[in-house]
Structures are given as structure tokens and as C-alpha cells.
PDB file of N, CA and C in Angstrom:
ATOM      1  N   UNK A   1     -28.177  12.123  15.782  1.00  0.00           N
ATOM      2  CA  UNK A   1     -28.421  11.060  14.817  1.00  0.00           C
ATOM      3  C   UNK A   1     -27.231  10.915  13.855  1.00  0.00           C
ATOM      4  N   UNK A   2     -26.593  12.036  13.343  1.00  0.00           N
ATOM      5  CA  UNK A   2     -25.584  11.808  12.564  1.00  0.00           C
ATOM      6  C   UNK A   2     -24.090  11.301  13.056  1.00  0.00           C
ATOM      7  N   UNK A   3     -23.852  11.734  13.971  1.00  0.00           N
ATOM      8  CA  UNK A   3     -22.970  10.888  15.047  1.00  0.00           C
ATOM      9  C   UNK A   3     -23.010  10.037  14.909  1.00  0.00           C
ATOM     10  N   UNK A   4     -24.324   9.391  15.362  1.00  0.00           N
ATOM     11  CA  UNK A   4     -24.802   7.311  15.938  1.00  0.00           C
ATOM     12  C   UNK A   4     -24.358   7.122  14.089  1.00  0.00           C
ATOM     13  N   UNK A   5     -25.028   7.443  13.366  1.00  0.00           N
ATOM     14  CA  UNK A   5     -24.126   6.792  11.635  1.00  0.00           C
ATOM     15  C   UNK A   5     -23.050   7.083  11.319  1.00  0.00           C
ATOM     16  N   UNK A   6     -22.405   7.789  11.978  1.00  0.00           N
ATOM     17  CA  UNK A   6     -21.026   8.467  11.497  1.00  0.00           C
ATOM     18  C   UNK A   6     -20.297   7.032  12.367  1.00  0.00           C
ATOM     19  N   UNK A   7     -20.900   6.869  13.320  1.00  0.00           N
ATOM     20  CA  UNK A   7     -20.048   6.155  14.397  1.00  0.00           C
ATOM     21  C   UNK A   7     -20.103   4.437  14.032  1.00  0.00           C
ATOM     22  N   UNK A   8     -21.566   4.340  13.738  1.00  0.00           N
ATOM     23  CA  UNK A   8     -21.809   3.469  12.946  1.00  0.00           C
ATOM     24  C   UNK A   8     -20.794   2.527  11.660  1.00  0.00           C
ATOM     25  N   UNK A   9     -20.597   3.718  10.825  1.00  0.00           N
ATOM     26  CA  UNK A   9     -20.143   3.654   9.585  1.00  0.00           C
ATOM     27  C   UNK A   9     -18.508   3.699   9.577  1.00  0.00           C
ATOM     28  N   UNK A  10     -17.831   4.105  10.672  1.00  0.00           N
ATOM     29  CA  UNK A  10     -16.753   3.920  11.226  1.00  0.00           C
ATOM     30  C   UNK A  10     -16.487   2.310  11.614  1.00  0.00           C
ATOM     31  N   UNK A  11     -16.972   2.182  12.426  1.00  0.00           N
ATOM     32  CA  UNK A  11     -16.948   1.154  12.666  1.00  0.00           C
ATOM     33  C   UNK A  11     -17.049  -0.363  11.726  1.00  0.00           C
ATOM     34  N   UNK A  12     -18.172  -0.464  11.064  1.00  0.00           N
ATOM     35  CA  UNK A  12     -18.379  -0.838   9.994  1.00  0.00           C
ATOM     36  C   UNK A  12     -16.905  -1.161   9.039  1.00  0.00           C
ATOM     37  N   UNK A  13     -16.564  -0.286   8.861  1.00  0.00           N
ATOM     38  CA  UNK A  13     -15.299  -0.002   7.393  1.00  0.00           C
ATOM     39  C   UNK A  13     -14.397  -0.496   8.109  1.00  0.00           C
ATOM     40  N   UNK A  14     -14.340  -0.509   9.404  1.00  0.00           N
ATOM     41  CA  UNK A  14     -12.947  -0.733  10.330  1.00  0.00           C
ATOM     42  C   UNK A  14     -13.115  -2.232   9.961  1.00  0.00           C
ATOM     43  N   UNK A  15     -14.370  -2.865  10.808  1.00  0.00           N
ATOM     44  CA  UNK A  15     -14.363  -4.494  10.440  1.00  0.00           C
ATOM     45  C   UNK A  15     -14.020  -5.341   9.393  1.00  0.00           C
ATOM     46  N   UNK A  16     -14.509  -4.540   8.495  1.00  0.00           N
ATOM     47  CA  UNK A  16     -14.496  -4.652   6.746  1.00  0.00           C
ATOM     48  C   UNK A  16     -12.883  -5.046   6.156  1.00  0.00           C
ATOM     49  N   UNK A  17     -11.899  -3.747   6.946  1.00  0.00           N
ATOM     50  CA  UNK A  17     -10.434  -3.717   6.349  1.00  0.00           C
ATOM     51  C   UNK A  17      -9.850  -3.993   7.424  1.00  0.00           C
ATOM     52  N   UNK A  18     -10.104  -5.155   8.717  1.00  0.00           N
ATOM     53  CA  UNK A  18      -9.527  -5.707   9.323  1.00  0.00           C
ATOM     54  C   UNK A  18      -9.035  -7.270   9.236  1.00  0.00           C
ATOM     55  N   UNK A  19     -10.350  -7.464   8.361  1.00  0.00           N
ATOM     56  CA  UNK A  19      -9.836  -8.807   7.611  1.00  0.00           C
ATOM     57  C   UNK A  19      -8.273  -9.007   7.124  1.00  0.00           C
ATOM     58  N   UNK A  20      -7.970 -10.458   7.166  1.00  0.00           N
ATOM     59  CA  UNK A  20      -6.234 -10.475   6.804  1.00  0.00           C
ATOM     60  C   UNK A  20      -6.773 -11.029   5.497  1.00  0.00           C
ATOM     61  N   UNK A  21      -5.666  -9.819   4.663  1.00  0.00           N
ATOM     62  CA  UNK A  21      -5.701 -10.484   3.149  1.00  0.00           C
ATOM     63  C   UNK A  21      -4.183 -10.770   2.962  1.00  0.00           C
ATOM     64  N   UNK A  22      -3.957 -12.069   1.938  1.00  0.00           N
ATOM     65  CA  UNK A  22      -3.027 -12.807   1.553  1.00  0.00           C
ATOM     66  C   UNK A  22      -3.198 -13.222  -0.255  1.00  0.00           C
ATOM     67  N   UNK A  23      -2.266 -12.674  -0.685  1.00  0.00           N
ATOM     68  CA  UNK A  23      -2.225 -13.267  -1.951  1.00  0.00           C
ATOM     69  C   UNK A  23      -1.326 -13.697  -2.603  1.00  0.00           C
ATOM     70  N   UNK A  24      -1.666 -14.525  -3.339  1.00  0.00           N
ATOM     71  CA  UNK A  24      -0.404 -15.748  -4.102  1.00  0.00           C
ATOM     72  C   UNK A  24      -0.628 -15.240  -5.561  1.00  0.00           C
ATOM     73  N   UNK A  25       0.270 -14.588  -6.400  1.00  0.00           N
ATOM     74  CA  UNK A  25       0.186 -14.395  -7.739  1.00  0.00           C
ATOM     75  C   UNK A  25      -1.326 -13.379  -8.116  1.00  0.00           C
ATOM     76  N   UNK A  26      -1.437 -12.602  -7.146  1.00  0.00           N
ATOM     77  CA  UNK A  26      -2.871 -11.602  -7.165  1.00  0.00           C
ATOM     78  C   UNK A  26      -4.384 -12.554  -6.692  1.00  0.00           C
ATOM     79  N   UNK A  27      -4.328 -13.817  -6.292  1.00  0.00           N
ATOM     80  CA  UNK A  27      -5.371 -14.388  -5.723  1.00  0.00           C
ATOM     81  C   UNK A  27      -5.559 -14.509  -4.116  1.00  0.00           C
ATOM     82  N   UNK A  28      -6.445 -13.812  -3.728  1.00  0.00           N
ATOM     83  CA  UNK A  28      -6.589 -13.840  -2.424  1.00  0.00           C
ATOM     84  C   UNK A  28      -7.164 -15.170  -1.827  1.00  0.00           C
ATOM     85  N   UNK A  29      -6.215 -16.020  -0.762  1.00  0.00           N
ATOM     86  CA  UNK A  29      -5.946 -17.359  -0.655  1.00  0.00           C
ATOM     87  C   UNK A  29      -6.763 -17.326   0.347  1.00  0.00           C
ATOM     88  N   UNK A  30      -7.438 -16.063   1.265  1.00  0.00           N
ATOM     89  CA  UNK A  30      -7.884 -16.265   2.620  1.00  0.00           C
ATOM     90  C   UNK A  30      -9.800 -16.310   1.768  1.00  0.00           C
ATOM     91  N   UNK A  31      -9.654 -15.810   0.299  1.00  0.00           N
ATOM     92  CA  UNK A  31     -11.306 -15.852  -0.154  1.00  0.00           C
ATOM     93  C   UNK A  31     -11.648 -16.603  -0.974  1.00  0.00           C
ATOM     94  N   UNK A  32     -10.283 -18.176  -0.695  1.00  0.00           N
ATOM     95  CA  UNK A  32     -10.960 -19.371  -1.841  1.00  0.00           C
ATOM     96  C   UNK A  32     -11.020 -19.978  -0.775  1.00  0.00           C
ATOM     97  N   UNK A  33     -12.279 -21.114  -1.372  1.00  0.00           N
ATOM     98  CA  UNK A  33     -13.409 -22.346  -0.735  1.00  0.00           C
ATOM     99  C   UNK A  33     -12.175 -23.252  -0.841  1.00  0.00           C
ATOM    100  N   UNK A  34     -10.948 -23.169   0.473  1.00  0.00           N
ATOM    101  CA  UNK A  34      -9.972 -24.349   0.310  1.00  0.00           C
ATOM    102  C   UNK A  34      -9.883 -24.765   1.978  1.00  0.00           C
ATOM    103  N   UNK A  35      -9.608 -25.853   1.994  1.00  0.00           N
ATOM    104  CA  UNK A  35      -9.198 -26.513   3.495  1.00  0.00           C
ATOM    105  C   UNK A  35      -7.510 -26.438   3.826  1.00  0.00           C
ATOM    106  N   UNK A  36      -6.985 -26.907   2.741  1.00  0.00           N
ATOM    107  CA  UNK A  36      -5.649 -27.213   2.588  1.00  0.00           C
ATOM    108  C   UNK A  36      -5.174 -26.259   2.096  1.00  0.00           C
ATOM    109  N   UNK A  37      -3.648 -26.576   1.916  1.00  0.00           N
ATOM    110  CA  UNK A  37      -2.628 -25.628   1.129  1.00  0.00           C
ATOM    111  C   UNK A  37      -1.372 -26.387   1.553  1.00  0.00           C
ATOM    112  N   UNK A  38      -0.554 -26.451   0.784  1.00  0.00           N
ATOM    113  CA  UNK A  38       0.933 -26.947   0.742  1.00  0.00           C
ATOM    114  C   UNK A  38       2.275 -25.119   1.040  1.00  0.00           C
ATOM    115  N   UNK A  39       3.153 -25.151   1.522  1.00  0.00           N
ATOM    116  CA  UNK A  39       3.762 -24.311   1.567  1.00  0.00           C
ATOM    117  C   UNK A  39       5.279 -25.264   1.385  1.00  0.00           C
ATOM    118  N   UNK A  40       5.957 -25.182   0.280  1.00  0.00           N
ATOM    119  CA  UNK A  40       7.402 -25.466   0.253  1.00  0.00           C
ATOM    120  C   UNK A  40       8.695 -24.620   0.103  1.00  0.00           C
ATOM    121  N   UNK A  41       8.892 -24.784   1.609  1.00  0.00           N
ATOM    122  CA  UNK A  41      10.302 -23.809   1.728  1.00  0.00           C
ATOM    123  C   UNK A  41      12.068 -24.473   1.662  1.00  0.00           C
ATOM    124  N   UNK A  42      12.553 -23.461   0.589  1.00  0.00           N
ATOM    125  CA  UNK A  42      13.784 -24.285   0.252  1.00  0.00           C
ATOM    126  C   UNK A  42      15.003 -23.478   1.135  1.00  0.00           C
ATOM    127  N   UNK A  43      14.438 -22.418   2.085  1.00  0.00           N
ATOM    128  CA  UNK A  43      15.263 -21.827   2.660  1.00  0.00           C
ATOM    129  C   UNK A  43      16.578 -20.926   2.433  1.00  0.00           C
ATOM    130  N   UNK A  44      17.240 -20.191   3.180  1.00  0.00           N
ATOM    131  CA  UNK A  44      17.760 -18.879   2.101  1.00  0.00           C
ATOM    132  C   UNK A  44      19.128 -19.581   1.312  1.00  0.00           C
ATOM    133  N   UNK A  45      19.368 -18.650   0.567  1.00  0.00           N
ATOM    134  CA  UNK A  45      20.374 -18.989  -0.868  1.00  0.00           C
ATOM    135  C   UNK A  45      21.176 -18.638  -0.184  1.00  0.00           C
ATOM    136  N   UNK A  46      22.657 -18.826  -0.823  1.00  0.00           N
ATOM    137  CA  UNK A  46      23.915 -18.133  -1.192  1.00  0.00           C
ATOM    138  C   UNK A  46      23.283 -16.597  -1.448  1.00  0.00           C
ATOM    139  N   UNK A  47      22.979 -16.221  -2.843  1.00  0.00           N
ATOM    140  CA  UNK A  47      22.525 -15.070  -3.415  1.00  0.00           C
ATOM    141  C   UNK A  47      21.609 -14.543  -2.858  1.00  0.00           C
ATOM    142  N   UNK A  48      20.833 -14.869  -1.846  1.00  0.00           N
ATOM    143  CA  UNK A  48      19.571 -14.252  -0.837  1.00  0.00           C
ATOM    144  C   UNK A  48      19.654 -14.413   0.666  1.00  0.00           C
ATOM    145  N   UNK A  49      18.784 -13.448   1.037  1.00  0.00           N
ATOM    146  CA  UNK A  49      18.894 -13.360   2.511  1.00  0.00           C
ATOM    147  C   UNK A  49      17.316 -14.152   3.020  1.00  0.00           C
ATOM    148  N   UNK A  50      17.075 -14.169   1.659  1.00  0.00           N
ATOM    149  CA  UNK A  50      15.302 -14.389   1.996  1.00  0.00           C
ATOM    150  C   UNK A  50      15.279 -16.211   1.361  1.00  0.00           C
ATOM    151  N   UNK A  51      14.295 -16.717   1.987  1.00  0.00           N
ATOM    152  CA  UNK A  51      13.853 -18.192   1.678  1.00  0.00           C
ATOM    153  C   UNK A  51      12.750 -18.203   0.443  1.00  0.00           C
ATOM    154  N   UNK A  52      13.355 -18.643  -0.397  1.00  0.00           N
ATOM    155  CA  UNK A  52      12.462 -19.229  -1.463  1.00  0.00           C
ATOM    156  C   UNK A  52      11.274 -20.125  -1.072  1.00  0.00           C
ATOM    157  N   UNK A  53       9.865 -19.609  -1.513  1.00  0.00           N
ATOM    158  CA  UNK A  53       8.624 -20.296  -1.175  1.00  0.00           C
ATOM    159  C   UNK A  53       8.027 -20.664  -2.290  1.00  0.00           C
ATOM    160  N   UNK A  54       7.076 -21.480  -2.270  1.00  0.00           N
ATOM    161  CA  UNK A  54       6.124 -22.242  -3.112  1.00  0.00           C
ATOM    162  C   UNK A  54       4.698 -21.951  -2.145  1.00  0.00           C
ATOM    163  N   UNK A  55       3.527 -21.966  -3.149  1.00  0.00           N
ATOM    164  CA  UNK A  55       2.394 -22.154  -2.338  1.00  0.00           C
ATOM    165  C   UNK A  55       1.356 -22.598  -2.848  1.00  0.00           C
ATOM    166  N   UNK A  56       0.979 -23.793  -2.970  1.00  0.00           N
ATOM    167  CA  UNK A  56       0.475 -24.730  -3.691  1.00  0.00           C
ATOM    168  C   UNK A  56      -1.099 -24.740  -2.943  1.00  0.00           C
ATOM    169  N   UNK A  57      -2.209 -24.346  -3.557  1.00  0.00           N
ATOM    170  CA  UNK A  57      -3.584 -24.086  -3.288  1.00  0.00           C
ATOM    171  C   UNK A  57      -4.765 -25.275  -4.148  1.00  0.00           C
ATOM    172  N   UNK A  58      -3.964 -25.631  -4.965  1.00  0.00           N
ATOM    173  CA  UNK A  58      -4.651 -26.162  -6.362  1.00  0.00           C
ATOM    174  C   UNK A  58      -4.541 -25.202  -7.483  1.00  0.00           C
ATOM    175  N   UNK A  59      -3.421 -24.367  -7.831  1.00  0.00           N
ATOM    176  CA  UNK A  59      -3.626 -23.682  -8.812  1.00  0.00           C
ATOM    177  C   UNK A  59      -3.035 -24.401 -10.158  1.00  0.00           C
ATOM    178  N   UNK A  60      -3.140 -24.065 -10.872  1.00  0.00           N
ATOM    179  CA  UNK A  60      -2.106 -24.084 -12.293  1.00  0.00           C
ATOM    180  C   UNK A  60      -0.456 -24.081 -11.978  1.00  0.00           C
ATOM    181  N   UNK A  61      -0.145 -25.200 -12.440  1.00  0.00           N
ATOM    182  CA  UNK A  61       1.777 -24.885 -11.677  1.00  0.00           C
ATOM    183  C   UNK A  61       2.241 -23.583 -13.423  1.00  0.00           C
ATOM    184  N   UNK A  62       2.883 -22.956 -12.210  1.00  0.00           N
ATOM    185  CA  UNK A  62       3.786 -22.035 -13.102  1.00  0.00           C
ATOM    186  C   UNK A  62       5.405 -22.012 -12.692  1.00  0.00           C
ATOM    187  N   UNK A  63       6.012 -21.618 -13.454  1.00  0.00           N
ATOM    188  CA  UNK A  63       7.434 -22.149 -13.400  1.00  0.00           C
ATOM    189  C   UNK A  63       8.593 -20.461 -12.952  1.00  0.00           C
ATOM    190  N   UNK A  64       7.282 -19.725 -12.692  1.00  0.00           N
ATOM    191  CA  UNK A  64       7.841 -18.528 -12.223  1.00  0.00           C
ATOM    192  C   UNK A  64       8.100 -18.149 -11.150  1.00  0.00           C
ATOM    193  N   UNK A  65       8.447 -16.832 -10.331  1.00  0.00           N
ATOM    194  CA  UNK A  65       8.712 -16.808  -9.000  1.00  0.00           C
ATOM    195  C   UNK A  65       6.882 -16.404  -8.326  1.00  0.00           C
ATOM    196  N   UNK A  66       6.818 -16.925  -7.830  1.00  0.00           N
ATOM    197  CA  UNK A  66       5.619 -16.178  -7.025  1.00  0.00           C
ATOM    198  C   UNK A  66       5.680 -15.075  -5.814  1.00  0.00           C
ATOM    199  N   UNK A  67       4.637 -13.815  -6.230  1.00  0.00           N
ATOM    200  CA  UNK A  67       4.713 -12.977  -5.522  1.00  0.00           C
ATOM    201  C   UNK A  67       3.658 -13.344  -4.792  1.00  0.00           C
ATOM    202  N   UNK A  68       4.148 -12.568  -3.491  1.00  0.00           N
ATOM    203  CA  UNK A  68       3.452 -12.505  -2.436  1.00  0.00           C
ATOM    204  C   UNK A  68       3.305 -11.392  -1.866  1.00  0.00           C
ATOM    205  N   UNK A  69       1.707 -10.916  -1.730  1.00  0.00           N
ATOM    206  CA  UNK A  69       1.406  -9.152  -1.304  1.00  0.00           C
ATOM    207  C   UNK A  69       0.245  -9.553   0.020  1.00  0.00           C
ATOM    208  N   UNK A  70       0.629  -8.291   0.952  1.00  0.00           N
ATOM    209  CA  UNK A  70      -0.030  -8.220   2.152  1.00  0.00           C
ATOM    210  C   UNK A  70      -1.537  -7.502   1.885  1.00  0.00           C
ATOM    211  N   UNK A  71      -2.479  -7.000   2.762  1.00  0.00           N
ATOM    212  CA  UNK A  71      -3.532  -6.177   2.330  1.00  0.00           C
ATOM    213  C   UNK A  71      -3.492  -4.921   1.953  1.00  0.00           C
ATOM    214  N   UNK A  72      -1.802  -4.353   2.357  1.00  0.00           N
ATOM    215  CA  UNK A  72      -1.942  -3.027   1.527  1.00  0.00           C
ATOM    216  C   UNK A  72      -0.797  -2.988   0.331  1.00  0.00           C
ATOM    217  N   UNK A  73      -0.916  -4.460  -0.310  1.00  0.00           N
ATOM    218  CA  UNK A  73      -0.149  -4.625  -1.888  1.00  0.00           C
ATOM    219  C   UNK A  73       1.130  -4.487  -1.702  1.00  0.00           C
ATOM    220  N   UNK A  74       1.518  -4.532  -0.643  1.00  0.00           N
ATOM    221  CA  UNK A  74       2.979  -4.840  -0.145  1.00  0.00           C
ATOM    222  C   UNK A  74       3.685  -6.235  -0.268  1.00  0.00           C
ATOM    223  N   UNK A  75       4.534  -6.160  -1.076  1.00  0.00           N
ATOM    224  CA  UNK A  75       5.525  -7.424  -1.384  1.00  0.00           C
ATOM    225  C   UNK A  75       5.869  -8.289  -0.056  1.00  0.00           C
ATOM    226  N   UNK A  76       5.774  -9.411  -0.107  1.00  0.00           N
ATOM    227  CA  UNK A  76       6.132 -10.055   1.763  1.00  0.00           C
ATOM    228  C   UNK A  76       7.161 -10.780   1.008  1.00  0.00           C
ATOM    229  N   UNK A  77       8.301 -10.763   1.908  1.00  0.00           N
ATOM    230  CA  UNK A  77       9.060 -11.850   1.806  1.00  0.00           C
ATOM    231  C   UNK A  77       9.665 -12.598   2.897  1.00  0.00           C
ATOM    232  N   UNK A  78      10.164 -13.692   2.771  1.00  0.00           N
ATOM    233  CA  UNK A  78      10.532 -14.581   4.433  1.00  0.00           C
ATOM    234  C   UNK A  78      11.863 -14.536   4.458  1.00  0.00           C
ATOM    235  N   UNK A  79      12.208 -14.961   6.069  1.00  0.00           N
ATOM    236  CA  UNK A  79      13.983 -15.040   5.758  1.00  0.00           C
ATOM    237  C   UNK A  79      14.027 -16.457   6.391  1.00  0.00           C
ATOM    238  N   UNK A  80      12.967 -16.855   6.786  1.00  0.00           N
ATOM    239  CA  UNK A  80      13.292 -18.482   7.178  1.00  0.00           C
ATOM    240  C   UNK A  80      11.640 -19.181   7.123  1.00  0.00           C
ATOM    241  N   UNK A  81      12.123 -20.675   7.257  1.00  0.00           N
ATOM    242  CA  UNK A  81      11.079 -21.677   7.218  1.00  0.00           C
ATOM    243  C   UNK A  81       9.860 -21.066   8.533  1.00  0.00           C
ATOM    244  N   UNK A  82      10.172 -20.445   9.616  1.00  0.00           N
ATOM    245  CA  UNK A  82       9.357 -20.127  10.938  1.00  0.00           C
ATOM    246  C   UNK A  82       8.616 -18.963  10.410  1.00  0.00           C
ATOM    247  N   UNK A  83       9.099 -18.309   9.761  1.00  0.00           N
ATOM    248  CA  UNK A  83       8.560 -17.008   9.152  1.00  0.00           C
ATOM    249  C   UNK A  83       7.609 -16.725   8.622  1.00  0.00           C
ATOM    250  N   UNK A  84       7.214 -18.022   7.584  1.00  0.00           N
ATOM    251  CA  UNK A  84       6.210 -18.501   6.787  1.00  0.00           C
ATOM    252  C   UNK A  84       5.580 -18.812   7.468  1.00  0.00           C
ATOM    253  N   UNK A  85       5.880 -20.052   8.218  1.00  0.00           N
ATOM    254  CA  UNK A  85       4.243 -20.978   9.493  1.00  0.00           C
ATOM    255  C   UNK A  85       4.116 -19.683  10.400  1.00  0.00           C
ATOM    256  N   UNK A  86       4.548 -18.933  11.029  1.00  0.00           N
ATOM    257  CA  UNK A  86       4.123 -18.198  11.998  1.00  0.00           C
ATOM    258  C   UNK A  86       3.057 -16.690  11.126  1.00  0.00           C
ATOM    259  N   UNK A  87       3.361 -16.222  10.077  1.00  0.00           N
ATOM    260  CA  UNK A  87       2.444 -15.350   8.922  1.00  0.00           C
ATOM    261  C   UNK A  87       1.093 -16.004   9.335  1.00  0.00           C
ATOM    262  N   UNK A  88       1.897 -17.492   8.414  1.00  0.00           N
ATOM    263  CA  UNK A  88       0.501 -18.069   8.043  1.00  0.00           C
ATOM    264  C   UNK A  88      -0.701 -18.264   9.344  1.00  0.00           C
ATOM    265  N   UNK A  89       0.381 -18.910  10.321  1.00  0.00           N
ATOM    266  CA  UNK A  89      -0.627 -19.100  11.739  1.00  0.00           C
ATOM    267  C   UNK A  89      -1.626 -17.614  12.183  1.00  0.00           C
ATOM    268  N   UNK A  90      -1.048 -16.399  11.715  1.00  0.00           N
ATOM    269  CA  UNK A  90      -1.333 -15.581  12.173  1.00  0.00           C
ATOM    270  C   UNK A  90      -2.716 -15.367  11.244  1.00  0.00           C
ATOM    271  N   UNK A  91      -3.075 -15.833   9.872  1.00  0.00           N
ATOM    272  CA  UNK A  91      -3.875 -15.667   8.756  1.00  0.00           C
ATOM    273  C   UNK A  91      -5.162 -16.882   8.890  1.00  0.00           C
ATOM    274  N   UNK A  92      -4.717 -17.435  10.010  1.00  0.00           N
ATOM    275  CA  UNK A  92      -6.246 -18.670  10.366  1.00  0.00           C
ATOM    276  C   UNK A  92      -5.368 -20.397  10.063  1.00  0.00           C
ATOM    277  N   UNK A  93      -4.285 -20.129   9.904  1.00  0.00           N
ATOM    278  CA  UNK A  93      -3.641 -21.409   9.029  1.00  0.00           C
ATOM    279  C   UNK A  93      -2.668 -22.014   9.990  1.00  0.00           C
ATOM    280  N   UNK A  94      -2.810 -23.498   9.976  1.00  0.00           N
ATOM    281  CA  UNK A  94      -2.508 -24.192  11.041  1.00  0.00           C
ATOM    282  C   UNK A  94      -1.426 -25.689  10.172  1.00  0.00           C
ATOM    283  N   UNK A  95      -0.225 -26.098  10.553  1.00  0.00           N
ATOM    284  CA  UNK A  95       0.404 -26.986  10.385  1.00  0.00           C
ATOM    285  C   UNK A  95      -0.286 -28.332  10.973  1.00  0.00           C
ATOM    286  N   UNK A  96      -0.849 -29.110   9.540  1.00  0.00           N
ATOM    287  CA  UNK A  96      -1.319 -30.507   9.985  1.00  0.00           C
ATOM    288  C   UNK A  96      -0.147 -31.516   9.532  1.00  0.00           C
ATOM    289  N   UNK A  97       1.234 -31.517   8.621  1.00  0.00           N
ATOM    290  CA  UNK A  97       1.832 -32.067   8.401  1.00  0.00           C
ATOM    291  C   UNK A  97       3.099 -31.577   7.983  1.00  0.00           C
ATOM    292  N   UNK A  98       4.498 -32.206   8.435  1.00  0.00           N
ATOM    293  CA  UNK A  98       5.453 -31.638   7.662  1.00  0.00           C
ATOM    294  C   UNK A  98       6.483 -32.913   7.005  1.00  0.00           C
ATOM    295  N   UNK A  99       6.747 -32.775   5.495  1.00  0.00           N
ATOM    296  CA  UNK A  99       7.788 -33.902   5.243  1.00  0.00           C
ATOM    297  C   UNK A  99       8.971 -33.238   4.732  1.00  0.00           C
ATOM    298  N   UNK A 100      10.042 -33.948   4.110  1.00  0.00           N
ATOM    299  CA  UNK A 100      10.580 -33.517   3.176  1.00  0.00           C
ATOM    300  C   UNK A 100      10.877 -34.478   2.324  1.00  0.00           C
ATOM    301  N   UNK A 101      11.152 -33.538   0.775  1.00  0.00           N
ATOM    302  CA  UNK A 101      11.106 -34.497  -0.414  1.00  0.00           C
ATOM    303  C   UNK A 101      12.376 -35.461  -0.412  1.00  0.00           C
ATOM    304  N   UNK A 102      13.542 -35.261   0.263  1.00  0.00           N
ATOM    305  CA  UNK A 102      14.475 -35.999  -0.343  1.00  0.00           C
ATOM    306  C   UNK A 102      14.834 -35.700   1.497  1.00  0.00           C
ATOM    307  N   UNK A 103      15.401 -36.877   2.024  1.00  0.00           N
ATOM    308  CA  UNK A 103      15.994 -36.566   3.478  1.00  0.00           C
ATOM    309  C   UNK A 103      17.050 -36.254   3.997  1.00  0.00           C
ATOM    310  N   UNK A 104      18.065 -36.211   3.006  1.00  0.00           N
ATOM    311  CA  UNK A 104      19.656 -34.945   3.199  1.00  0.00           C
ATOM    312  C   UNK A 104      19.143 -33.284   2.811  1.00  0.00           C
ATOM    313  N   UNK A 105      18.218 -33.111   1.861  1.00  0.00           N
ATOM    314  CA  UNK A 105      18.111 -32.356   1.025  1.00  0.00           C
ATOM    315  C   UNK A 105      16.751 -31.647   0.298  1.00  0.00           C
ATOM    316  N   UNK A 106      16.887 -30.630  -0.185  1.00  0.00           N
ATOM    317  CA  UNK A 106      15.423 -30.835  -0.284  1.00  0.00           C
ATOM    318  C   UNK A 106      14.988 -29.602  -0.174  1.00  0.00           C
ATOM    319  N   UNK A 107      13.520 -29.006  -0.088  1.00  0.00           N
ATOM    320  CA  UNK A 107      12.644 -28.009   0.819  1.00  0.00           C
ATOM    321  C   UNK A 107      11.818 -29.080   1.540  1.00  0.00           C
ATOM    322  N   UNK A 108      11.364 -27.919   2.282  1.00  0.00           N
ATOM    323  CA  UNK A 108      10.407 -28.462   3.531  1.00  0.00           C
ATOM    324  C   UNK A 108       8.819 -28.451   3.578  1.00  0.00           C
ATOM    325  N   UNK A 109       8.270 -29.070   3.335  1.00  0.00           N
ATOM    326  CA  UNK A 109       7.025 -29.252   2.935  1.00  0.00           C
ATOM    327  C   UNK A 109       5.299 -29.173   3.582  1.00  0.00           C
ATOM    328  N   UNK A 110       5.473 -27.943   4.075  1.00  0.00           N
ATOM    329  CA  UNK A 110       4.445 -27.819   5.451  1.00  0.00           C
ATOM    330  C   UNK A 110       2.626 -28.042   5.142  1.00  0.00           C
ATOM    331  N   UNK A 111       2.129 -29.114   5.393  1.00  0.00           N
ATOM    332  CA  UNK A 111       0.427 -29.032   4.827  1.00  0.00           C
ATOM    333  C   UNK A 111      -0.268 -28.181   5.916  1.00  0.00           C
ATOM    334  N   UNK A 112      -0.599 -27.265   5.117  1.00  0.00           N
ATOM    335  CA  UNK A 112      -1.502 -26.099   6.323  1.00  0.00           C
ATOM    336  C   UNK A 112      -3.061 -26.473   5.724  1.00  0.00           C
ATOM    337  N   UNK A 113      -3.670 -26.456   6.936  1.00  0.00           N
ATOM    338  CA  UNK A 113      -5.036 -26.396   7.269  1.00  0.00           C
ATOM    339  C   UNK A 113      -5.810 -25.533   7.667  1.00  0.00           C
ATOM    340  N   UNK A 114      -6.975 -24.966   7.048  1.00  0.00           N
ATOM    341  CA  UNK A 114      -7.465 -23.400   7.603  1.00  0.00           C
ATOM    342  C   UNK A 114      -8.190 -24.274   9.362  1.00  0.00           C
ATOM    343  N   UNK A 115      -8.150 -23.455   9.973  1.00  0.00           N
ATOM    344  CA  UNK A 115      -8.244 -23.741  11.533  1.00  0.00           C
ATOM    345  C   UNK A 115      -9.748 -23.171  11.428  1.00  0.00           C
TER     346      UNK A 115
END
């Protein structure tokens, strides 16, 4: 009997912390009531190896850098525009649109859709 709950309860916790967590500024984006999301990538700097992101949910705009942590509070960062859609694809999130703001120039403006 203690086995079958041991085995049980294993199992259980496994399902539990298999979920993909994603967070934007400490809000977990995969446990808000959203359809959409905007992702704007301005792609890597001079001064970086990594692509500057935006991730627009409906929050409050802030004029700071936004962090981005995995499920075990690990900093994520991208080194290109594919880097981001392919995360995200991997997190339930699907490309329904892409523009850009200015057409020489610009970031790239991906509307993701939870799938």
C-alpha cells in the first residue's frame, strides 16, 4: 500500500512541475486568462550578443528592461528573432501575425496566440 502512494505521489508532483512556466517581470504569462500577446524583437546590438525583447500581455508599459525567468528562476535570454517564436512555440504559443513598425527599420512585431 505504501508503494501504490509513494508511486502515486511521485507521479503526481512530476505532473504538477512539468508544467512550462514563463515569466515577464515575475508574472507568470502561461497563468493569465490571455489569448494574445505581442512579442517585439529589435534584434542583437553592437554592445550585445543577445536581442532585445518586449512582451506586451496587457500590462502597465514600463520603460525598463524586462526580465525574463524560466521555471527554475533562471534568467532567459535570446540571441535572435527565431529564438523567441521557437521558446514561445514550445510554451503553447503560436504566430498569428507578423509586421514591422517602420519598413527599413524597426523591431519585429510577432502577435502570438495561445494554441
Amino acid at each position: 500500500m505504501k508503494r501504490i502512494l509513494f508511486v502515486f505521489l511521485f507521479a503526481f508532483t512530476s505532473l504538477i512541475s512539468a508544467q512550462a512556466q514563463f515569466s515577464v517581470d515575475g508574472v507568470d504569462i502561461q497563468e493569465l486568462d490571455i489569448q494574445y500577446l505581442t512579442v517585439k524583437a529589435y534584434g542583437p546590438s553592437v554592445l550585445s550578443k543577445f536581442t532585445r525583447v518586449l512582451i506586451d500581455y496587457g500590462q502597465r508599459p514600463t520603460f525598463k528592461r524586462q526580465e525574463f525567468l524560466d521555471d527554475k528562476r533562471r534568467e532567459i535570454q535570446f540571441y535572435s528573432e527565431m529564438d523567441v517564436i521557437n521558446y514561445m512555440a514550445k510554451l503553447g504559443w503560436e504566430v498569428h501575425e507578423i509586421y514591422r513598425e517602420d519598413v527599413d527599420s524597426g523591431p519585429v512585431n510577432f502577435i502570438m496566440q495561445r494554441k
